[in-house]
PDB file of N, CA and C in Angstrom:
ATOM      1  N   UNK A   1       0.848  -1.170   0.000  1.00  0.00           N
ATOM      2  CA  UNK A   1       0.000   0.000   0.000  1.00  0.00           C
ATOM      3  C   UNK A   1       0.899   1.239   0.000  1.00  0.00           C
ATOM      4  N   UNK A   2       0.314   2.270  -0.779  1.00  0.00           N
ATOM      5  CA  UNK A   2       0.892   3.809  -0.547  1.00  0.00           C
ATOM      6  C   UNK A   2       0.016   4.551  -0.040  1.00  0.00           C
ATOM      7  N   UNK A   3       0.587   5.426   1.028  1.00  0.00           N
ATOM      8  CA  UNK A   3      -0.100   6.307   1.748  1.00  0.00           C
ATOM      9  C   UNK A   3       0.725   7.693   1.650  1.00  0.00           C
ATOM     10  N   UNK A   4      -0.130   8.435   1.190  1.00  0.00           N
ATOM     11  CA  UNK A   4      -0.419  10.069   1.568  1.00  0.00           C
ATOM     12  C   UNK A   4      -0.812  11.102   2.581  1.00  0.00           C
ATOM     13  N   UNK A   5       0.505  11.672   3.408  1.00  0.00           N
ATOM     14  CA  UNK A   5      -0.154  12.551   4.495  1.00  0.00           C
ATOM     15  C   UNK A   5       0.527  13.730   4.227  1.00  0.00           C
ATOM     16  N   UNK A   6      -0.323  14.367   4.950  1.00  0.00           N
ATOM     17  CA  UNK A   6       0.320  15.729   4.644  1.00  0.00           C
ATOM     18  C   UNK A   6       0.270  16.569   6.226  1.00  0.00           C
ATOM     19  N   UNK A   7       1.094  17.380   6.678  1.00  0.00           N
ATOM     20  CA  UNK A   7       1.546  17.966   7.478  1.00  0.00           C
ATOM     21  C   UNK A   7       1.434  19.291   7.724  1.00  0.00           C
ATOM     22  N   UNK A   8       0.194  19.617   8.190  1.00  0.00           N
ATOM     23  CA  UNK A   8      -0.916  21.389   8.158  1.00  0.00           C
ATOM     24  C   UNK A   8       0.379  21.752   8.886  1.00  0.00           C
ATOM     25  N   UNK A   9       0.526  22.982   8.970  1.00  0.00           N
ATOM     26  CA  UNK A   9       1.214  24.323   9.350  1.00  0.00           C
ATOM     27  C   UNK A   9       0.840  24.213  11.169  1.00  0.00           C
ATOM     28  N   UNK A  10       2.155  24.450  11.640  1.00  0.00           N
ATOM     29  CA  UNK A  10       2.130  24.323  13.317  1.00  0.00           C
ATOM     30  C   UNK A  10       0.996  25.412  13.816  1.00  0.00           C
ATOM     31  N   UNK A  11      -0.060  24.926  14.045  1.00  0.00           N
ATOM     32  CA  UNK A  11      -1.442  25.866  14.428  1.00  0.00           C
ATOM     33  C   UNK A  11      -2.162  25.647  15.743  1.00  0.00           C
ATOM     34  N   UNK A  12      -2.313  25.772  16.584  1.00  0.00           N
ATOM     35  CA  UNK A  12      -2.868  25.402  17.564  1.00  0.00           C
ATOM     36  C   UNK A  12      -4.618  24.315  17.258  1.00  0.00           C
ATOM     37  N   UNK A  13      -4.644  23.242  16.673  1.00  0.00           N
ATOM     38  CA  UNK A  13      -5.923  22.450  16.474  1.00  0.00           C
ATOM     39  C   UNK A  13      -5.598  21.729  15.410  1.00  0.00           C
ATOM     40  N   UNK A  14      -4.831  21.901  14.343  1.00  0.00           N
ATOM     41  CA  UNK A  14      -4.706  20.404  13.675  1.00  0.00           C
ATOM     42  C   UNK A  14      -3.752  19.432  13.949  1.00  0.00           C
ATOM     43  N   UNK A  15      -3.807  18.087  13.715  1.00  0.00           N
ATOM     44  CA  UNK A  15      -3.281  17.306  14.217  1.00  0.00           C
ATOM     45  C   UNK A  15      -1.504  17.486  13.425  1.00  0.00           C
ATOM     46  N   UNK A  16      -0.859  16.931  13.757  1.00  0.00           N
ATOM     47  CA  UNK A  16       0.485  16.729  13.794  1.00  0.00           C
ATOM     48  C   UNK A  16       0.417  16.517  12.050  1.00  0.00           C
ATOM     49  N   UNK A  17      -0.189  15.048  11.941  1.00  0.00           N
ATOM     50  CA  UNK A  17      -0.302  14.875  10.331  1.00  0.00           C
ATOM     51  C   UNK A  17      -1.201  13.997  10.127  1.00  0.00           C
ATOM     52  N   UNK A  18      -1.790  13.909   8.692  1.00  0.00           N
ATOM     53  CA  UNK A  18      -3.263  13.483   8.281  1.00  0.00           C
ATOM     54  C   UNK A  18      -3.262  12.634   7.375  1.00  0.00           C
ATOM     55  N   UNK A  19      -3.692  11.535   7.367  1.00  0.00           N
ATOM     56  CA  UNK A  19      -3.883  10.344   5.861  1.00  0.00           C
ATOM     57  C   UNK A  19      -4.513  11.339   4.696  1.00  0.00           C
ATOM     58  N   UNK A  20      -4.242  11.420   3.916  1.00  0.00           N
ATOM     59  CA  UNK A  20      -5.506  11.992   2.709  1.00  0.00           C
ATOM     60  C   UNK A  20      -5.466  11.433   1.410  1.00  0.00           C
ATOM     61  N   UNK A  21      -4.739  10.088   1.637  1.00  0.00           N
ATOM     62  CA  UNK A  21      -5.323   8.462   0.458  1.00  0.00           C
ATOM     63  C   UNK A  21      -3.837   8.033   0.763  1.00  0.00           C
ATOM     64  N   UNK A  22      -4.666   6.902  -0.073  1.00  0.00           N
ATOM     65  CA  UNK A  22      -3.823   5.472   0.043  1.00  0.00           C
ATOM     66  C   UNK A  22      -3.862   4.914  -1.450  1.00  0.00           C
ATOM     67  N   UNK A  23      -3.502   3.880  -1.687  1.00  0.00           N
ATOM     68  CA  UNK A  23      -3.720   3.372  -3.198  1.00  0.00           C
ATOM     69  C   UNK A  23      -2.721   1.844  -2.546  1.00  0.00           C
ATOM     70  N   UNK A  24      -3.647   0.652  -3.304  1.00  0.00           N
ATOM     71  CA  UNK A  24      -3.116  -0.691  -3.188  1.00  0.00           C
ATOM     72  C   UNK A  24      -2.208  -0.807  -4.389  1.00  0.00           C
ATOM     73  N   UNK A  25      -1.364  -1.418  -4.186  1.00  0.00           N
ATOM     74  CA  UNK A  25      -0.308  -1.539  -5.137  1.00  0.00           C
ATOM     75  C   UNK A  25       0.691  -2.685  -5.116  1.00  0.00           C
ATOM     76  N   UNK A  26       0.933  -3.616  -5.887  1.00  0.00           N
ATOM     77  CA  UNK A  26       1.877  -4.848  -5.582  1.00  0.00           C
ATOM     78  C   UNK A  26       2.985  -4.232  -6.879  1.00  0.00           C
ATOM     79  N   UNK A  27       3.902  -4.587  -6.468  1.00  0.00           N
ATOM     80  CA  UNK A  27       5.185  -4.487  -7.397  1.00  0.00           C
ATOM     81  C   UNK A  27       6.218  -5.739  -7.247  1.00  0.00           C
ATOM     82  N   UNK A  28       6.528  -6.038  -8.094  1.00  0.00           N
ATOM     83  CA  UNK A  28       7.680  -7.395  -7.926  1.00  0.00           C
ATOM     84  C   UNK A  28       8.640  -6.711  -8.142  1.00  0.00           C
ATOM     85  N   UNK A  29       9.839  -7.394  -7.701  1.00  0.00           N
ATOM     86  CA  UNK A  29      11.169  -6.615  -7.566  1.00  0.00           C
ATOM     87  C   UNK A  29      11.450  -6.442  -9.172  1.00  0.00           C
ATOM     88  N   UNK A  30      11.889  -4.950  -8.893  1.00  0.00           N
ATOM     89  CA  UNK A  30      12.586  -4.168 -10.007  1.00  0.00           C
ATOM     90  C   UNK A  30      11.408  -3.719 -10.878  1.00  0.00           C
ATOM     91  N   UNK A  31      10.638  -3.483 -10.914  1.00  0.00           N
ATOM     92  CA  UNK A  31       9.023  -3.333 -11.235  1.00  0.00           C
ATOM     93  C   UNK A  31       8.981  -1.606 -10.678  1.00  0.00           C
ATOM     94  N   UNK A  32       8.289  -0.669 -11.739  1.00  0.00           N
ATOM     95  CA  UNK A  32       8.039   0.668 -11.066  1.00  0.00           C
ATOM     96  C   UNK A  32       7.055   1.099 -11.280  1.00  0.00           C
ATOM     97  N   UNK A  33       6.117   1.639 -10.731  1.00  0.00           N
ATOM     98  CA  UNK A  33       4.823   2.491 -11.160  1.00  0.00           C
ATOM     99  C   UNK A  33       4.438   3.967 -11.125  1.00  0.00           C
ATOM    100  N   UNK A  34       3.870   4.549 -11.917  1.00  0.00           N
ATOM    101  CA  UNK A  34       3.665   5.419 -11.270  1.00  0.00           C
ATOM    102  C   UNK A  34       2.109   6.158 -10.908  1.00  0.00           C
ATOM    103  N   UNK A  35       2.452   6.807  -9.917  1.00  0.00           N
ATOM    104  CA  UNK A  35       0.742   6.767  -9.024  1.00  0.00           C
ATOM    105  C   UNK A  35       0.678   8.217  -8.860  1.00  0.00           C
ATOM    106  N   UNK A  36      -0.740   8.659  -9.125  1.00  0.00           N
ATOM    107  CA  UNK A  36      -1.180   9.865  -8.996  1.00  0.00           C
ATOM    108  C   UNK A  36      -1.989   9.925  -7.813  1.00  0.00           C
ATOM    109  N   UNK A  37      -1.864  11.476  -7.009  1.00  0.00           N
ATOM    110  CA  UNK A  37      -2.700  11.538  -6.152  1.00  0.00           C
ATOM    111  C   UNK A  37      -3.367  12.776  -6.780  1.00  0.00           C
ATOM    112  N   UNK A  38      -4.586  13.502  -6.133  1.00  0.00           N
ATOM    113  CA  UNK A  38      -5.201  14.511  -6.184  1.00  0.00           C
ATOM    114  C   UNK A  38      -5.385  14.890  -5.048  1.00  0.00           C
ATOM    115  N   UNK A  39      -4.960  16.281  -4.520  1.00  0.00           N
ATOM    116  CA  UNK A  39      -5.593  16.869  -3.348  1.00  0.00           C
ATOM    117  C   UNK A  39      -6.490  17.743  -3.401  1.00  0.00           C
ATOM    118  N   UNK A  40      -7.559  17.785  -2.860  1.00  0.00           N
ATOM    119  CA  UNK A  40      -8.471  18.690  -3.087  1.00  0.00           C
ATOM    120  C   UNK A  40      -8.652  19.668  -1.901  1.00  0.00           C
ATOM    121  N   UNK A  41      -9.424  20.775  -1.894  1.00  0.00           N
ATOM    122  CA  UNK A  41      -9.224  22.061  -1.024  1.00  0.00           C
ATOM    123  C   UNK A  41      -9.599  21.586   0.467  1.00  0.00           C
ATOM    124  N   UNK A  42     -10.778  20.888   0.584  1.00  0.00           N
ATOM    125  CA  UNK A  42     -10.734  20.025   1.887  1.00  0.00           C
ATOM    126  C   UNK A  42      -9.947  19.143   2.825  1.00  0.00           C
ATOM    127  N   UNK A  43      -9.032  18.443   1.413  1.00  0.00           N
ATOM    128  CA  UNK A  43      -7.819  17.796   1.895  1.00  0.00           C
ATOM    129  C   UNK A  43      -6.593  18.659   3.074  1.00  0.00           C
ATOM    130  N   UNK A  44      -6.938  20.154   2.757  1.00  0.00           N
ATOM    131  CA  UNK A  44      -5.516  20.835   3.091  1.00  0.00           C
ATOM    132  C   UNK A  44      -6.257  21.784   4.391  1.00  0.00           C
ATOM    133  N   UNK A  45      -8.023  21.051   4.574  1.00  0.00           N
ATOM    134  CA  UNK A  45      -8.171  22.006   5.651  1.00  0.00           C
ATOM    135  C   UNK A  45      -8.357  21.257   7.054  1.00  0.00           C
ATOM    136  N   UNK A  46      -8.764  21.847   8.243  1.00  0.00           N
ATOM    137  CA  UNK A  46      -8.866  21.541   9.455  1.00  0.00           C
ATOM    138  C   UNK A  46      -9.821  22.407  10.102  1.00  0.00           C
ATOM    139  N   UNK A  47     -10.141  21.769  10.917  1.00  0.00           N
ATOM    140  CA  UNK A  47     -11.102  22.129  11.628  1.00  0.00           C
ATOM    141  C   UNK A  47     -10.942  22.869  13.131  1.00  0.00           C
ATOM    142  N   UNK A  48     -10.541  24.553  12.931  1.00  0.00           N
ATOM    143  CA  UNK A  48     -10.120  25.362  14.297  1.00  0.00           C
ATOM    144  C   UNK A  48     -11.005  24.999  15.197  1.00  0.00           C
ATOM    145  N   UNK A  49     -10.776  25.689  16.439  1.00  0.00           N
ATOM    146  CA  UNK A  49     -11.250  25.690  17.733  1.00  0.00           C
ATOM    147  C   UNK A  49     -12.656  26.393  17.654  1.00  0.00           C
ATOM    148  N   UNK A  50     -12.834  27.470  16.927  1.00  0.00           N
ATOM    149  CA  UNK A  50     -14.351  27.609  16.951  1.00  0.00           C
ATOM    150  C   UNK A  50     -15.450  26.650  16.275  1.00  0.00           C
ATOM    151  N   UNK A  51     -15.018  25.807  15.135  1.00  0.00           N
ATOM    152  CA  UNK A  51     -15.439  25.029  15.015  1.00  0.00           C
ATOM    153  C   UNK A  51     -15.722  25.554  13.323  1.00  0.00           C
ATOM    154  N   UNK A  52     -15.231  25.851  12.770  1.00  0.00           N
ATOM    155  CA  UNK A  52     -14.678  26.607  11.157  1.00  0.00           C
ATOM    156  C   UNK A  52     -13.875  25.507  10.544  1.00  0.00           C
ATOM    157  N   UNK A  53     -13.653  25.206   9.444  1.00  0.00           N
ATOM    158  CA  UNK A  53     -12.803  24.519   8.386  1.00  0.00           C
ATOM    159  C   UNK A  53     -12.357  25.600   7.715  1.00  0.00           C
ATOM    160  N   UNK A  54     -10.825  25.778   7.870  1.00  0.00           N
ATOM    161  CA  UNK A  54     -10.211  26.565   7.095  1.00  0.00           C
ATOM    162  C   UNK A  54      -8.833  26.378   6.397  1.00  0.00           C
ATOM    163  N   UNK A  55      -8.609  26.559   5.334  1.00  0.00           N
ATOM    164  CA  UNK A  55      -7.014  26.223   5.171  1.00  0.00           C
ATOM    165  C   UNK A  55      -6.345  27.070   5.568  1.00  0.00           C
ATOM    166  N   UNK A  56      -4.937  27.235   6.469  1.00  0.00           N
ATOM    167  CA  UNK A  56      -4.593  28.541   7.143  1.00  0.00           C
ATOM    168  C   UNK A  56      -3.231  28.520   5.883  1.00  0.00           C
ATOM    169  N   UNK A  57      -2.662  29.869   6.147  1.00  0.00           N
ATOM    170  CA  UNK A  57      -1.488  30.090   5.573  1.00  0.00           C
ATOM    171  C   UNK A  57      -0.105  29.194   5.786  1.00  0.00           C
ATOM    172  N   UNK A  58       0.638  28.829   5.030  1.00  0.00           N
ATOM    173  CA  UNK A  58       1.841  28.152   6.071  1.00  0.00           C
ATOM    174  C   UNK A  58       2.407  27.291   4.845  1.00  0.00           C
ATOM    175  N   UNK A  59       3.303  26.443   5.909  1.00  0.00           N
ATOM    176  CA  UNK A  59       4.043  25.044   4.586  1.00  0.00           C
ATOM    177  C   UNK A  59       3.360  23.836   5.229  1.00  0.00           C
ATOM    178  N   UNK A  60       3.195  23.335   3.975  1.00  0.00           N
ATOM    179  CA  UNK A  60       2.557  21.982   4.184  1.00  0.00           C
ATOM    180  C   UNK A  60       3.355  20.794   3.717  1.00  0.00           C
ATOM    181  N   UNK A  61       4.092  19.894   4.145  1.00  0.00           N
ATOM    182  CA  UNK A  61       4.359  18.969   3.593  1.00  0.00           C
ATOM    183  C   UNK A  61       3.773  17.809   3.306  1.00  0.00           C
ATOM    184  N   UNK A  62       3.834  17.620   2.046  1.00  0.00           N
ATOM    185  CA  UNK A  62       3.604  15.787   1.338  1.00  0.00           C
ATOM    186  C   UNK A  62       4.306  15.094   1.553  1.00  0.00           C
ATOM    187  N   UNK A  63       4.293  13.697   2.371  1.00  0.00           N
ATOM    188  CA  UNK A  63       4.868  12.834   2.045  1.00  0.00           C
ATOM    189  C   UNK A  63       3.895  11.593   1.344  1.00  0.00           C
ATOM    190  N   UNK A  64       4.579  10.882   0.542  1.00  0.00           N
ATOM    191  CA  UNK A  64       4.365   9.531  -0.116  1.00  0.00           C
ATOM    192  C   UNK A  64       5.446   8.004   0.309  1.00  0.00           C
ATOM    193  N   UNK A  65       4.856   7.528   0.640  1.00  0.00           N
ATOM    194  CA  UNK A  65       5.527   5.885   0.667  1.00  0.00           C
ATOM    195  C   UNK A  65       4.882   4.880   1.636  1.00  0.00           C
ATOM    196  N   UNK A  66       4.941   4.177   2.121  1.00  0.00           N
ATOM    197  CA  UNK A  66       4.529   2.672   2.331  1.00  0.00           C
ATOM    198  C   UNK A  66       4.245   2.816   3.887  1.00  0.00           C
ATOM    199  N   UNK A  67       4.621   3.822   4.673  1.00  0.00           N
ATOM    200  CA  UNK A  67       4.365   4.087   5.778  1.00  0.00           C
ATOM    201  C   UNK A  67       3.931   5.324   6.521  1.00  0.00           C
ATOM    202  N   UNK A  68       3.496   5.549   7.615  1.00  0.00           N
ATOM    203  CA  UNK A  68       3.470   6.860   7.848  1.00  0.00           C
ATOM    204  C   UNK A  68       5.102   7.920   7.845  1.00  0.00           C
ATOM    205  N   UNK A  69       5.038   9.099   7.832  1.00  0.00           N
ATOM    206  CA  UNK A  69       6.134   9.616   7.754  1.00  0.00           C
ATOM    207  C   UNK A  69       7.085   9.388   9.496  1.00  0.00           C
ATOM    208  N   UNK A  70       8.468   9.281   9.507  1.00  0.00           N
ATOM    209  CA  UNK A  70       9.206   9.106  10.551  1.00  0.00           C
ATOM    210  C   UNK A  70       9.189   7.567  10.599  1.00  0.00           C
ATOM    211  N   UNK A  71       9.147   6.720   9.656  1.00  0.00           N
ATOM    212  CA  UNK A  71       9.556   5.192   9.772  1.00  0.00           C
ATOM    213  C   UNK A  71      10.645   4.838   9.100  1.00  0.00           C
ATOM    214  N   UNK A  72      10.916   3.731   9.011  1.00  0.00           N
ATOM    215  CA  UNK A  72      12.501   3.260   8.446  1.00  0.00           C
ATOM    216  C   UNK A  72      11.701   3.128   6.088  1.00  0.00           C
ATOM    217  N   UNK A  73      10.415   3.445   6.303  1.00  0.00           N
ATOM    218  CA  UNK A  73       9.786   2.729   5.225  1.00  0.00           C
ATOM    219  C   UNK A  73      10.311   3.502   4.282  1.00  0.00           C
ATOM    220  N   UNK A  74      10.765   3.337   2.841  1.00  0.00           N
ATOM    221  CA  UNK A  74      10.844   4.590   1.839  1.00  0.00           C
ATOM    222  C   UNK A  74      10.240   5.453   1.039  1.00  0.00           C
ATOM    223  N   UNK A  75      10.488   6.522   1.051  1.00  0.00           N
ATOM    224  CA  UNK A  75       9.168   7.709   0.934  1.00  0.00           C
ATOM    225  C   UNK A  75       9.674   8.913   0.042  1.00  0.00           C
ATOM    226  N   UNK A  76       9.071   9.632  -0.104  1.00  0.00           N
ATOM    227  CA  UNK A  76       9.044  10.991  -0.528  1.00  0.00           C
ATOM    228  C   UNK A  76       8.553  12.615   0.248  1.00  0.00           C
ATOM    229  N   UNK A  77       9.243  13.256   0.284  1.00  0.00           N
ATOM    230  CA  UNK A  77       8.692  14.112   0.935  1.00  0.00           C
ATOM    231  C   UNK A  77       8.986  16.089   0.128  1.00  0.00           C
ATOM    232  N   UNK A  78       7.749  16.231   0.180  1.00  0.00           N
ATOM    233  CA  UNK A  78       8.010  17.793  -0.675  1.00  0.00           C
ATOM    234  C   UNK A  78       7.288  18.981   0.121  1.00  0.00           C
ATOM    235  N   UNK A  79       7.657  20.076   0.363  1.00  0.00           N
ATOM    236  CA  UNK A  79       6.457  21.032   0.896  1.00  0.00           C
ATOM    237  C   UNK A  79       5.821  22.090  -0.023  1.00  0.00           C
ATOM    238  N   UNK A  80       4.901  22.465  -0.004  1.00  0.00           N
ATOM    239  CA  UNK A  80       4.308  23.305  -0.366  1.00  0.00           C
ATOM    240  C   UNK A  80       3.606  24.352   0.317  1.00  0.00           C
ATOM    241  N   UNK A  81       4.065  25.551   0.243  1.00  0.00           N
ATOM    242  CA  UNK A  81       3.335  26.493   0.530  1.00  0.00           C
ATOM    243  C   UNK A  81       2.209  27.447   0.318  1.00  0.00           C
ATOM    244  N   UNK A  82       1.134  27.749   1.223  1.00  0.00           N
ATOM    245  CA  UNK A  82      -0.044  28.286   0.825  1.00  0.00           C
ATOM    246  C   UNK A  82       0.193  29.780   1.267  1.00  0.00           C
ATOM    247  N   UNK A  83      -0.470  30.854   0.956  1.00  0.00           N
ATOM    248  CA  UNK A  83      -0.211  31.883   1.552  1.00  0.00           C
ATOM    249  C   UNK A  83      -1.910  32.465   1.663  1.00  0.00           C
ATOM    250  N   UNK A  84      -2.235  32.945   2.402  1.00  0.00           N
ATOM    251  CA  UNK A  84      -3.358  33.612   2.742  1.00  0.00           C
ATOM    252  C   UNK A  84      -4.110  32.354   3.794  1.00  0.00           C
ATOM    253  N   UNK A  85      -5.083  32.908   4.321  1.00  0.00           N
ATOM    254  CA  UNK A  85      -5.965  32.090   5.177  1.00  0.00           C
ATOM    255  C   UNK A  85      -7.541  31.984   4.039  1.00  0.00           C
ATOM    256  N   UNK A  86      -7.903  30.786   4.278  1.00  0.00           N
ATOM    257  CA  UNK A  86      -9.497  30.472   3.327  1.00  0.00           C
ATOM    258  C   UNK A  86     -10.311  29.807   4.373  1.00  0.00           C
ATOM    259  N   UNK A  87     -11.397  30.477   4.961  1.00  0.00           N
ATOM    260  CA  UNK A  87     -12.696  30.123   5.218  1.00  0.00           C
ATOM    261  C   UNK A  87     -13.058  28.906   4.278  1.00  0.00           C
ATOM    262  N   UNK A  88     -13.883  27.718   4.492  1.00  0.00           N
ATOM    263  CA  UNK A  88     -14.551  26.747   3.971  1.00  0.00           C
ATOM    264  C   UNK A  88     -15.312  26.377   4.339  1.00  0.00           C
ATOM    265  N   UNK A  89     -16.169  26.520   2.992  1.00  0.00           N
ATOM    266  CA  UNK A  89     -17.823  25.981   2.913  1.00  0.00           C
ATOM    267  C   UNK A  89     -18.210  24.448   3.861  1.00  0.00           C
ATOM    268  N   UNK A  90     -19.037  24.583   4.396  1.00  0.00           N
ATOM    269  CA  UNK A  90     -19.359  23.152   5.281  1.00  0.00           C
ATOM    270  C   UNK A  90     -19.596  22.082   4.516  1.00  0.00           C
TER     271      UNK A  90
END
């Protein structure tokens, strides 16, 4: 399996880091694929303390690979930055 999390901006209410897909996948050795994700605007938001979904400003990192991020598993990791704060629709 590949898993996708991504890592909201140090904010007081979102969690540390978030699944936002997976994809099943077998490969035999020496075998490569390649896999698309899509993130969508919900993907990159959280839910503050008043009780709002918003994407806040900040860096976000992606990681991709076989485990959550901080394991021995092999991965990818990129950040991306948002700039401005967005209110979101319920």
């Amino acid at each position: 399996m590949t898993e996708l999390y991504l890592a909201l901006p140090k904010l007081p209410g979102p969690p540390l880091r978030a699944l936002r897909g997976f994809k099943w996948i077998h490969l035999e050795a020496g075998q490569s694929r390649i896999l698309e994700f899509e993130l969508q605007p919900r993907d990159l938001s959280y839910v503050n303390e008043a009780g709002d979904r918003f994407i806040s400003a900040g860096d976000y990192i992606v990681t991709v690979g076989g485990r959550q991020p901080g394991t021995t598993a092999p991965q990818l990791a990129i950040t991306i930055s948002i700039r401005g704060d967005q209110k979101q629709p319920e």
